[in-house]
PDB file of N, CA and C in Angstrom:
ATOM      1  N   UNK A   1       0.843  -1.164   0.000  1.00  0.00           N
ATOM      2  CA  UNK A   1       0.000   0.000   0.000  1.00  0.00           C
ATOM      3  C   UNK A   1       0.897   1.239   0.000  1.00  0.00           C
ATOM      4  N   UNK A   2       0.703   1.985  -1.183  1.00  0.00           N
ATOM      5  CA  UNK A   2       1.106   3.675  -0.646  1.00  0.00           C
ATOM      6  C   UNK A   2       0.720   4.404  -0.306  1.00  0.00           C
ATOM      7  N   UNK A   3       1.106   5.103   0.666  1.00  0.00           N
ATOM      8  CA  UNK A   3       0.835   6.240   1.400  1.00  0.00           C
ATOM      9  C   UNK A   3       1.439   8.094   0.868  1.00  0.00           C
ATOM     10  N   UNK A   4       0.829   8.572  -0.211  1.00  0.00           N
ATOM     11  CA  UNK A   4       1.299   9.889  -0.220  1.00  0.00           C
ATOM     12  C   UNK A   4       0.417  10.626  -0.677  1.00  0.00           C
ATOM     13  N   UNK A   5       1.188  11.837  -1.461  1.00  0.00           N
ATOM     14  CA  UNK A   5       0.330  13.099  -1.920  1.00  0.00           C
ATOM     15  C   UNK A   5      -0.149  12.486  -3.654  1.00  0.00           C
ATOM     16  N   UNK A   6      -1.398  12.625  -3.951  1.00  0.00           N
ATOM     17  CA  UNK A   6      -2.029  12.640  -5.106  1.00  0.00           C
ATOM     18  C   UNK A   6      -1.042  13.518  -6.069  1.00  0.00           C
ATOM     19  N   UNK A   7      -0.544  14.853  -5.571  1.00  0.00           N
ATOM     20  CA  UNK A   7       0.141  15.977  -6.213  1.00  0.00           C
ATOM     21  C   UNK A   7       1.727  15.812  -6.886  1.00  0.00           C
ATOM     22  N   UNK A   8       2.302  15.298  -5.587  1.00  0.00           N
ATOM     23  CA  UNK A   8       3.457  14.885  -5.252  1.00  0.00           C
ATOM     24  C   UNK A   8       4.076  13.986  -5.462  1.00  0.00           C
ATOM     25  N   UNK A   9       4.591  13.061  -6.956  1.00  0.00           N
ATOM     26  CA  UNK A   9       5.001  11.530  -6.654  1.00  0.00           C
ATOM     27  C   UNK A   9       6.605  11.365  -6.102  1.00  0.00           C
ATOM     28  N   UNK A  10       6.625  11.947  -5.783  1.00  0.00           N
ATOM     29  CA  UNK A  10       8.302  11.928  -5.248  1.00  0.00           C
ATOM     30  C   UNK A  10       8.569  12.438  -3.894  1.00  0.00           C
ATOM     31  N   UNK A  11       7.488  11.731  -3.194  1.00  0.00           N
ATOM     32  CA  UNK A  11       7.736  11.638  -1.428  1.00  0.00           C
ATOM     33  C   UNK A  11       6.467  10.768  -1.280  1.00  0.00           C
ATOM     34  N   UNK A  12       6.794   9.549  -0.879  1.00  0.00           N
ATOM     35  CA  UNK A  12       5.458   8.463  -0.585  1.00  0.00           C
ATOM     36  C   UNK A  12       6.503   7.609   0.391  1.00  0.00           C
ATOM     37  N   UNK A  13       5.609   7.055   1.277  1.00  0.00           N
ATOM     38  CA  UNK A  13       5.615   6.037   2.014  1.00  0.00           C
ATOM     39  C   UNK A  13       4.992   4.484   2.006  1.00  0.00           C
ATOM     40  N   UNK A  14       5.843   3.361   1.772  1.00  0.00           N
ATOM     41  CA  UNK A  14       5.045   2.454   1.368  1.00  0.00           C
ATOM     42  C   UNK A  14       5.363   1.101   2.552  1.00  0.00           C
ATOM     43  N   UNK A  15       3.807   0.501   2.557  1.00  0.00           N
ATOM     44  CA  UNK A  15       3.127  -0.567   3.669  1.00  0.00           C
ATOM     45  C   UNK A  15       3.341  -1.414   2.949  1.00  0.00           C
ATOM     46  N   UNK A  16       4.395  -2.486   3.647  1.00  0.00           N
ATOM     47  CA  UNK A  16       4.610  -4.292   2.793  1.00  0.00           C
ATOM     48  C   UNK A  16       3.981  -5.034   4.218  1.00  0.00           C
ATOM     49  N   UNK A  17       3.503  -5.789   3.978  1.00  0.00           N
ATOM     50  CA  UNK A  17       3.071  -6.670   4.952  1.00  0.00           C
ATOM     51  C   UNK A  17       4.020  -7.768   4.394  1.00  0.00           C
ATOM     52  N   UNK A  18       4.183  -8.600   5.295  1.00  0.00           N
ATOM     53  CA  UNK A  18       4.613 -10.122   5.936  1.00  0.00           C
ATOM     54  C   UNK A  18       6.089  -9.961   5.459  1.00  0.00           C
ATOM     55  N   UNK A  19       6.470  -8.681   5.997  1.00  0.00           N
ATOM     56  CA  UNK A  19       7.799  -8.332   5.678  1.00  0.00           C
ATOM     57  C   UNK A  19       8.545  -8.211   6.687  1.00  0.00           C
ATOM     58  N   UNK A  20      10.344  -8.054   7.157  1.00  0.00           N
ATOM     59  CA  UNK A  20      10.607  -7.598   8.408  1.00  0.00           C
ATOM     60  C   UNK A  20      11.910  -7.078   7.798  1.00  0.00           C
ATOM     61  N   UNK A  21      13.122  -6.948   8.798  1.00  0.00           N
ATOM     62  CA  UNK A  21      14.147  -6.218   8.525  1.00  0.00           C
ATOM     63  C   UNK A  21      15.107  -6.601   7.460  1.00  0.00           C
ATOM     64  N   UNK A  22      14.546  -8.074   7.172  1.00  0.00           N
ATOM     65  CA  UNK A  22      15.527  -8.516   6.202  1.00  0.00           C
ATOM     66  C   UNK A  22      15.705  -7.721   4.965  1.00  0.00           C
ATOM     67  N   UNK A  23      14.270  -7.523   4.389  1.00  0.00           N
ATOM     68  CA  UNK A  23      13.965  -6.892   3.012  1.00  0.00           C
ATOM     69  C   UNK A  23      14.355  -5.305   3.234  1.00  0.00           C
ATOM     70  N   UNK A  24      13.855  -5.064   4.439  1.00  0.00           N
ATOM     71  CA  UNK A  24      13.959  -3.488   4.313  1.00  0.00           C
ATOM     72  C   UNK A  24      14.738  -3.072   5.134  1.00  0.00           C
ATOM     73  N   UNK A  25      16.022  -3.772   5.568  1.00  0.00           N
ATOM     74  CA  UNK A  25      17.335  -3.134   5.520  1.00  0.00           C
ATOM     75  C   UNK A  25      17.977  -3.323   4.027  1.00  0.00           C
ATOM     76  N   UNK A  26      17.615  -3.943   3.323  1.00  0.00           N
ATOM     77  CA  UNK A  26      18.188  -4.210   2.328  1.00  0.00           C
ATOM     78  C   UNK A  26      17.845  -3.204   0.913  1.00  0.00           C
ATOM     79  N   UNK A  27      16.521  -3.253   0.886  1.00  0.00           N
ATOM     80  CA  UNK A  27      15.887  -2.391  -0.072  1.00  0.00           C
ATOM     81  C   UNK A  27      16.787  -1.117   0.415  1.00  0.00           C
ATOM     82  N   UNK A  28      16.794  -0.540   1.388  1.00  0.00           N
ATOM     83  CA  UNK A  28      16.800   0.612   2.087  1.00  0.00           C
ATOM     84  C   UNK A  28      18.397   0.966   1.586  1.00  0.00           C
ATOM     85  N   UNK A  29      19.184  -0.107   1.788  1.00  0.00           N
ATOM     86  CA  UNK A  29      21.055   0.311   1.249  1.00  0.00           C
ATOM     87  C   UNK A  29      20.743   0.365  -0.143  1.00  0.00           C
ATOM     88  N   UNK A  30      20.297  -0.162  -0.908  1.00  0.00           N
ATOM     89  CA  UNK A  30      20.071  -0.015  -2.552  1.00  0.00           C
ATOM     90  C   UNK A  30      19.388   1.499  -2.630  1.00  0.00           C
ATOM     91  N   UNK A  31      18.629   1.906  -2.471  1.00  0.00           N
ATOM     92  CA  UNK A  31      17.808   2.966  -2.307  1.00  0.00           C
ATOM     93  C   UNK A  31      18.742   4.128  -1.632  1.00  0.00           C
ATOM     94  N   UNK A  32      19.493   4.155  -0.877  1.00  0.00           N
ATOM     95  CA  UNK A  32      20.356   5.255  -0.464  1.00  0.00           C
ATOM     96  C   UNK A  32      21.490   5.436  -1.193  1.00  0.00           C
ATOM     97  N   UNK A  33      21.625   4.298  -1.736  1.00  0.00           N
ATOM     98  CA  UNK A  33      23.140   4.674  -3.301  1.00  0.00           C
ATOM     99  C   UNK A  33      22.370   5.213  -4.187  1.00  0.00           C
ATOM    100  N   UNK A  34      21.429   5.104  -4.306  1.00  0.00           N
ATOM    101  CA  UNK A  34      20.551   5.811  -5.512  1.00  0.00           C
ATOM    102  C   UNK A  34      21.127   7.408  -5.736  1.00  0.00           C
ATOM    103  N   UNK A  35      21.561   7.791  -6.660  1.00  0.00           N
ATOM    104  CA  UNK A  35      21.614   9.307  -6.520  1.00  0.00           C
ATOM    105  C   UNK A  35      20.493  10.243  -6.686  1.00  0.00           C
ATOM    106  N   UNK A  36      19.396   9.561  -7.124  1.00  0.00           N
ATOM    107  CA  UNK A  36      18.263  10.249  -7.672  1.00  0.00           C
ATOM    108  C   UNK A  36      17.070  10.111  -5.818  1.00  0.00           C
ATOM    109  N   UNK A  37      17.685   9.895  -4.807  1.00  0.00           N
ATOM    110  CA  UNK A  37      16.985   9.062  -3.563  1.00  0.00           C
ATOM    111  C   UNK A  37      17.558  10.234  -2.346  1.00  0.00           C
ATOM    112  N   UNK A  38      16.533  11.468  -2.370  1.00  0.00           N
ATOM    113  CA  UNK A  38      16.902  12.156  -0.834  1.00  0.00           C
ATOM    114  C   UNK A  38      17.142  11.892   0.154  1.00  0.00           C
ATOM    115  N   UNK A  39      16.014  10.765   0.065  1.00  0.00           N
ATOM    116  CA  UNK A  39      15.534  10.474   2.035  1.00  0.00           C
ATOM    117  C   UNK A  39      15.368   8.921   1.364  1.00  0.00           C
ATOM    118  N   UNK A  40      15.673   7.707   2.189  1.00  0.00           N
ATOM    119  CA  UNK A  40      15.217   6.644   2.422  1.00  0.00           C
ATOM    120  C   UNK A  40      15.158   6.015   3.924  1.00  0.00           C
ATOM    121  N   UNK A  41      14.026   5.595   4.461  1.00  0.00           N
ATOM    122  CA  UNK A  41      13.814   4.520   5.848  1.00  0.00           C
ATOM    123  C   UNK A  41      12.796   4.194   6.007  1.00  0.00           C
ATOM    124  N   UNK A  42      13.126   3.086   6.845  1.00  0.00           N
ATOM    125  CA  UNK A  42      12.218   2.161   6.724  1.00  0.00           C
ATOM    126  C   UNK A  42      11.898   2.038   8.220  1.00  0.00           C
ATOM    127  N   UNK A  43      10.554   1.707   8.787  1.00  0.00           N
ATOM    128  CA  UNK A  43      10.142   1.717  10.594  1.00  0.00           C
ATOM    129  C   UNK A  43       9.233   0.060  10.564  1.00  0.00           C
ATOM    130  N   UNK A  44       9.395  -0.034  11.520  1.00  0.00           N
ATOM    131  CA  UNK A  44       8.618  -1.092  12.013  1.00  0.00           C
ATOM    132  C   UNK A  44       7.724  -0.683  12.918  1.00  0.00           C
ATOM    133  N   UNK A  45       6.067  -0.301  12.622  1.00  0.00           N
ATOM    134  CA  UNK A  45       5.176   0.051  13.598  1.00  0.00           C
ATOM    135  C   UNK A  45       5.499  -0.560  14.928  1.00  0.00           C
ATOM    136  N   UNK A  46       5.413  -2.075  14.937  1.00  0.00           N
ATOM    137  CA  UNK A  46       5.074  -2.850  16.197  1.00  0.00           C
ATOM    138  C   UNK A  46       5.791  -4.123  15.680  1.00  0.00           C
ATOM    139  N   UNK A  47       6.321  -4.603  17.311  1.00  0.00           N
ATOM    140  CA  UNK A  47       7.143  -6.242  16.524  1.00  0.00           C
ATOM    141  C   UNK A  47       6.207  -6.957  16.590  1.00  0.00           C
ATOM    142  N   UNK A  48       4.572  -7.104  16.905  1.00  0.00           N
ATOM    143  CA  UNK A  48       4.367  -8.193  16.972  1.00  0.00           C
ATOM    144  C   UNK A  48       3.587  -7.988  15.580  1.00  0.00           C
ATOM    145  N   UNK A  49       3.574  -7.051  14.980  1.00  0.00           N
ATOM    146  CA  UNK A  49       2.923  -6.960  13.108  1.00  0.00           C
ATOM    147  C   UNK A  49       4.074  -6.866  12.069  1.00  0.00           C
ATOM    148  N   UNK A  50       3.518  -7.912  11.113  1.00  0.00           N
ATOM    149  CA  UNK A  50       4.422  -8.555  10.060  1.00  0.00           C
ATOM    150  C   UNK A  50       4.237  -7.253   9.170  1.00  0.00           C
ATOM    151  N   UNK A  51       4.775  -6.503   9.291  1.00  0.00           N
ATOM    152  CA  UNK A  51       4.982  -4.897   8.578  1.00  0.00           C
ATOM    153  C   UNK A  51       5.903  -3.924   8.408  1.00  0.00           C
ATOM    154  N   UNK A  52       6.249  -3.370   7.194  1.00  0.00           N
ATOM    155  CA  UNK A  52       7.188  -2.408   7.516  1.00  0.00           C
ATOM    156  C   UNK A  52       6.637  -1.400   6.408  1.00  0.00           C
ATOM    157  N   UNK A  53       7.066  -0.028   7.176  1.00  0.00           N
ATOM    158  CA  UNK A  53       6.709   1.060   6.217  1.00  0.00           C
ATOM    159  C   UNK A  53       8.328   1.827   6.217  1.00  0.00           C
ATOM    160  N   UNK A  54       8.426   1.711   4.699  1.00  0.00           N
ATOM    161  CA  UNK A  54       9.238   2.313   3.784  1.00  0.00           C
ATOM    162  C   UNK A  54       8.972   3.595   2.997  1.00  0.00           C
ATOM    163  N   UNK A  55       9.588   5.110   3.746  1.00  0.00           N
ATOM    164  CA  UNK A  55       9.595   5.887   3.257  1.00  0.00           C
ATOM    165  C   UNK A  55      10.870   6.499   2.628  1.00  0.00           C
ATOM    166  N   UNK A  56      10.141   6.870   1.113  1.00  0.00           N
ATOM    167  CA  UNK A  56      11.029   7.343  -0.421  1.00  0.00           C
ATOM    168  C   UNK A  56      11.181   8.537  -0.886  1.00  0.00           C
ATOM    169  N   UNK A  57      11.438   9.449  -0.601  1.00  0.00           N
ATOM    170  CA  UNK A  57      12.037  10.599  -1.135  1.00  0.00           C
ATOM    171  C   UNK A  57      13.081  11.122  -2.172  1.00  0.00           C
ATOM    172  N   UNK A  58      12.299  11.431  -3.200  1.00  0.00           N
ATOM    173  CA  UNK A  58      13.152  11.165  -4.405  1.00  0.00           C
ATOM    174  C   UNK A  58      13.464  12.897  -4.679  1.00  0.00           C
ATOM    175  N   UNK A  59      14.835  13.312  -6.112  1.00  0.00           N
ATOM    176  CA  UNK A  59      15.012  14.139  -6.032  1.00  0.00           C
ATOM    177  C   UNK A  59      14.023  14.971  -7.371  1.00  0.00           C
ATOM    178  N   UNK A  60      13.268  13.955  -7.989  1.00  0.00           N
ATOM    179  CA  UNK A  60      12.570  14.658  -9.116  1.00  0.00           C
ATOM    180  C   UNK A  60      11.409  12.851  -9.737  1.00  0.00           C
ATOM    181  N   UNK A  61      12.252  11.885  -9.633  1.00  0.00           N
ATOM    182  CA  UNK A  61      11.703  11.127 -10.195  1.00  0.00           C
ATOM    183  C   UNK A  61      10.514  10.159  -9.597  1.00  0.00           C
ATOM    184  N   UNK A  62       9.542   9.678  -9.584  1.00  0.00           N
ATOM    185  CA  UNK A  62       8.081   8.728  -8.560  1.00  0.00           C
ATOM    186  C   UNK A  62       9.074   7.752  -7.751  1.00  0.00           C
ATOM    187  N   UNK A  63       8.877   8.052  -6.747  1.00  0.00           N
ATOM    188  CA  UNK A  63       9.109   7.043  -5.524  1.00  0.00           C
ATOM    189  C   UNK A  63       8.676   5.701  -5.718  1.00  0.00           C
ATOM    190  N   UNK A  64       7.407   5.716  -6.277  1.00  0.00           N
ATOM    191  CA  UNK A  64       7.249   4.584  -7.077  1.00  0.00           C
ATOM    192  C   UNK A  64       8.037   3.632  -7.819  1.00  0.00           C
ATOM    193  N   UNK A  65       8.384   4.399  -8.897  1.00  0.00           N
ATOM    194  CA  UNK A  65       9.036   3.939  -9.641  1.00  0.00           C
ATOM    195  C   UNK A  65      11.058   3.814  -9.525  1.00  0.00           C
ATOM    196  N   UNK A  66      10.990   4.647  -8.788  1.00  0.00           N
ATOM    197  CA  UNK A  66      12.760   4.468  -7.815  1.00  0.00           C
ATOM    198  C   UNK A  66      12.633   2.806  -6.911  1.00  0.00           C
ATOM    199  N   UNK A  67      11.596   2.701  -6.165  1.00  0.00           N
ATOM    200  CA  UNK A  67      11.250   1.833  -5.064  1.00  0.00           C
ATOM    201  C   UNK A  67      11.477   0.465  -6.143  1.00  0.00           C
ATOM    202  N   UNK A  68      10.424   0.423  -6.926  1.00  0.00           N
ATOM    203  CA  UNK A  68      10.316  -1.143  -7.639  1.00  0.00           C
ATOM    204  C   UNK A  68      11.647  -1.056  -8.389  1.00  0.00           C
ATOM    205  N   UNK A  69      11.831  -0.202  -8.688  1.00  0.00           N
ATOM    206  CA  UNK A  69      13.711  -0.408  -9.351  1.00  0.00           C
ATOM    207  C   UNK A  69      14.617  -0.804  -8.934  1.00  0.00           C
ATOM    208  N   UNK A  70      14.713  -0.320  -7.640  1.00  0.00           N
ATOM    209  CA  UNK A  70      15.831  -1.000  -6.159  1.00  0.00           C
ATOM    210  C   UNK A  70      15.325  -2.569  -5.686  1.00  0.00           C
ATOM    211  N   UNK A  71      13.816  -2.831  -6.046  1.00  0.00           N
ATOM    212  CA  UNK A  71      13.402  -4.301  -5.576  1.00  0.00           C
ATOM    213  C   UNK A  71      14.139  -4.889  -6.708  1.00  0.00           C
ATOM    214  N   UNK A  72      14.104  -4.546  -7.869  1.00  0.00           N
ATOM    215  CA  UNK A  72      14.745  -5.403  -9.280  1.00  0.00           C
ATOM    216  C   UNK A  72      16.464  -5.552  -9.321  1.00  0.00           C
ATOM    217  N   UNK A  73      16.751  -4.053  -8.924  1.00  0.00           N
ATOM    218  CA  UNK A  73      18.143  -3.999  -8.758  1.00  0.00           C
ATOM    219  C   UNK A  73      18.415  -5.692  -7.099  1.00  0.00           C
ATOM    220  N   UNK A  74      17.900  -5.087  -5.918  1.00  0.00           N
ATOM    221  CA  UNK A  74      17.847  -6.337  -5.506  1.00  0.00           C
ATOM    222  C   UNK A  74      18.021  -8.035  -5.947  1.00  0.00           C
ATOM    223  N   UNK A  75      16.982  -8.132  -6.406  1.00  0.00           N
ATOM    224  CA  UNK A  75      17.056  -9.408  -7.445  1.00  0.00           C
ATOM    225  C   UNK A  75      18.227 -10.152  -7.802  1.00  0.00           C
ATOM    226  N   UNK A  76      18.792  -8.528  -9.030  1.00  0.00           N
ATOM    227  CA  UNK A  76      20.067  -8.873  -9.224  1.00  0.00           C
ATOM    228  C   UNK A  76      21.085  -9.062  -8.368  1.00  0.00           C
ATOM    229  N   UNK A  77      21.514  -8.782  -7.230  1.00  0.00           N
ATOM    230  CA  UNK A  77      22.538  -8.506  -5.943  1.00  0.00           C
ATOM    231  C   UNK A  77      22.046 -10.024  -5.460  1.00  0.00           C
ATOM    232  N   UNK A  78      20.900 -10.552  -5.387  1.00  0.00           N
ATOM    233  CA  UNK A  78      20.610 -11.307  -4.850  1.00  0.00           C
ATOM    234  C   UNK A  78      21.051 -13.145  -5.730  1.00  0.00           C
ATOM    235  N   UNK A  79      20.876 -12.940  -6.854  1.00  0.00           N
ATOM    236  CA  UNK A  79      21.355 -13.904  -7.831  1.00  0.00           C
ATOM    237  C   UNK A  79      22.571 -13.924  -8.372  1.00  0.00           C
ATOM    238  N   UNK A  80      23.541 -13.139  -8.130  1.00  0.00           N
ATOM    239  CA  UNK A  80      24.568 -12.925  -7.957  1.00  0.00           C
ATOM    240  C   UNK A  80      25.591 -13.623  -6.935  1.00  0.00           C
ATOM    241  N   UNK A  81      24.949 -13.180  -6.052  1.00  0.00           N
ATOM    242  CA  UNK A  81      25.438 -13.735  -4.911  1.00  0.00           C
ATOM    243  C   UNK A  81      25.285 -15.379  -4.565  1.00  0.00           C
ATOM    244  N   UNK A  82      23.826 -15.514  -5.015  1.00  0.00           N
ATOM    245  CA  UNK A  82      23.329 -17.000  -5.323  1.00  0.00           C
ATOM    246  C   UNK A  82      24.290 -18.006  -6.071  1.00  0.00           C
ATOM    247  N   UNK A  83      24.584 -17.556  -7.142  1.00  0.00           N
ATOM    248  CA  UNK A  83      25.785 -17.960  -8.209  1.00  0.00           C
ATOM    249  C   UNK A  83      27.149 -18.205  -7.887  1.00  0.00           C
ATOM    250  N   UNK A  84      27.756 -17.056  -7.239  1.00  0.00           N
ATOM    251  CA  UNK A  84      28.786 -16.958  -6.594  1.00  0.00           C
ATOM    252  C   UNK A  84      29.087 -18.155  -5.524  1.00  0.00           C
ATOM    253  N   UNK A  85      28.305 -18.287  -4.771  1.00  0.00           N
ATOM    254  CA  UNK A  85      27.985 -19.217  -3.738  1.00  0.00           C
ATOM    255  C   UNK A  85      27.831 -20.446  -4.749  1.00  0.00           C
ATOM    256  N   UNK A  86      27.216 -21.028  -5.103  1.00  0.00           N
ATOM    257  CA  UNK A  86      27.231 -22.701  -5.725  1.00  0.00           C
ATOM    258  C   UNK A  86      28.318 -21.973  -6.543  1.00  0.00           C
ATOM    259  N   UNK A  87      29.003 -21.609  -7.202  1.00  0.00           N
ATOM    260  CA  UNK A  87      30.354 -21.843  -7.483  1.00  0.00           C
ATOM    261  C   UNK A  87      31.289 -22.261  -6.864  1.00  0.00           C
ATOM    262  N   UNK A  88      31.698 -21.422  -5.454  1.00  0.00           N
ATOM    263  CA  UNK A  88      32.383 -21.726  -4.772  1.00  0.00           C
ATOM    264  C   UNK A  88      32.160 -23.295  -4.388  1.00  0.00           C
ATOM    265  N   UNK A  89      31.189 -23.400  -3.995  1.00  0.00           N
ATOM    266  CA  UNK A  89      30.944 -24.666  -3.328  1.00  0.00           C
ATOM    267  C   UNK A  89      31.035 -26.058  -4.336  1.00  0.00           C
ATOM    268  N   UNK A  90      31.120 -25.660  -5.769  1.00  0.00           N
ATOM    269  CA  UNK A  90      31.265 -26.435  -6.665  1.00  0.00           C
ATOM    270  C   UNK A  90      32.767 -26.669  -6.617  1.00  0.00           C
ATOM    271  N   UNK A  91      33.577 -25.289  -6.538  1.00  0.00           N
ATOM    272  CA  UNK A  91      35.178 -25.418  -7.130  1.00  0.00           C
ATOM    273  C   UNK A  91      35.612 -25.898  -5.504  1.00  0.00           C
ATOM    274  N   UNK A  92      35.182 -25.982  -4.391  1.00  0.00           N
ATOM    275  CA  UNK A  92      35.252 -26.857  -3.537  1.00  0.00           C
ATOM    276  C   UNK A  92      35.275 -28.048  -3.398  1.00  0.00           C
ATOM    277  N   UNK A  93      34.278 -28.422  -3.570  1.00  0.00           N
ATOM    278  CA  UNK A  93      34.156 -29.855  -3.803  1.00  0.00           C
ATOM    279  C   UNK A  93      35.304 -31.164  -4.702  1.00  0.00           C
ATOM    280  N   UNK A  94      35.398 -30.137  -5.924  1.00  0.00           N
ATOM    281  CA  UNK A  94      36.382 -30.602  -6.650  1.00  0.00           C
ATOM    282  C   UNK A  94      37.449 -30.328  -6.598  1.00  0.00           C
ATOM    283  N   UNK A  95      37.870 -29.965  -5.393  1.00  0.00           N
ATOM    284  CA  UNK A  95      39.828 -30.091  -4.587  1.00  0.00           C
ATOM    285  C   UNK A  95      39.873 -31.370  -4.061  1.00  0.00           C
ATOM    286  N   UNK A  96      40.851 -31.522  -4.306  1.00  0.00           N
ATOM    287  CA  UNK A  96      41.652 -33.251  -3.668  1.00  0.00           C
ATOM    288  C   UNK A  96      42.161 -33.019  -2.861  1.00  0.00           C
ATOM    289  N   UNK A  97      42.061 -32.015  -1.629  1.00  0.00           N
ATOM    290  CA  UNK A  97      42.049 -32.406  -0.385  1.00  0.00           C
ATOM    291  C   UNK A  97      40.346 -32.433   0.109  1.00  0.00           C
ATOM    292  N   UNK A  98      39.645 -31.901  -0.253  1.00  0.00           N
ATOM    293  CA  UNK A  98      38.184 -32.021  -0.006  1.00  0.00           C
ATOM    294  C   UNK A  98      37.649 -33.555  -0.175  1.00  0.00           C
ATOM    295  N   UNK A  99      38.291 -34.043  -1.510  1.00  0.00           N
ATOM    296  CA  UNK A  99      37.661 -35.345  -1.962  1.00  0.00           C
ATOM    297  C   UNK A  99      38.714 -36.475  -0.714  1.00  0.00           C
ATOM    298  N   UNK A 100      40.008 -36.255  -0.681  1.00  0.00           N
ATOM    299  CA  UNK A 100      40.604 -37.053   0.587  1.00  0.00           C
ATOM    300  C   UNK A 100      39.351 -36.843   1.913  1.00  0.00           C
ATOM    301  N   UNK A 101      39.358 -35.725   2.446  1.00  0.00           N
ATOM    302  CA  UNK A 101      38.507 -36.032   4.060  1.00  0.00           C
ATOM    303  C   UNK A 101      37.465 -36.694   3.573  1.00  0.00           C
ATOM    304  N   UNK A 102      36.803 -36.770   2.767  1.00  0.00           N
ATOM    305  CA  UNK A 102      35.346 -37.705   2.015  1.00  0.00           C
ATOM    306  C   UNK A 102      35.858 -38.714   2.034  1.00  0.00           C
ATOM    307  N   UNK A 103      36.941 -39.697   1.639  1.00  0.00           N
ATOM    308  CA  UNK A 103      37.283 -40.773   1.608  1.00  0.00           C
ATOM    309  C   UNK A 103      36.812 -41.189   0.176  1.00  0.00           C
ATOM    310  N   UNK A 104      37.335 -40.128  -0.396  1.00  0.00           N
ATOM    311  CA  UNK A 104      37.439 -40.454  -2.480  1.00  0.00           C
ATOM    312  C   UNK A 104      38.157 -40.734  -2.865  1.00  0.00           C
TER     313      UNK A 104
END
């Protein structure tokens, strides 16, 4: 859900449910490298509600559209890293001291 001015698209606040700090510490560092990104943070009303509100302050462009860009940019950071990881663990595996403690 967003929360802003009808007038204004470049200061909104937005409601994710069944969300917590994972996403929106994360969104929140993508979103502050942004150069086009004034203000970014994110609050947690209450710990016992699966919620966080993420407010976007942009310098000209929809908060909107900055916000779902940093979720995509995410993505990428996120599959990246995914990749990186079963690589490693691939070019692991296939060392011959790895395959010795296995008893290969």
């Amino acid at each position: 859900m967003e929360h802003g001015s009808l007038t204004d698209s470049r200061n909104s606040t937005f409601s994710l449910m069944d969300e917590d700090h994972t996403l929106a510490n994360s969104v929140r560092f993508l979103l502050n490298k942004d150069p086009r990104v004034e203000f970014c943070g994110y609050s947690i009303p209450h710990p016992s509600e699966n919620k966080v509100n993420i407010r976007v302050q942009t310098t000209g462009d929809s908060a909107k559209d900055v916000l779902k860009e940093s979720f995509q940019d995410l993505i990428l950071v996120c599959q990246h890293v995914r990749s990186t990881f079963e690589k490693s663990v691939a070019d692991f595996k296939s060392t011959p001291s790895h395959q010795e403690m296995n008893g290969a």
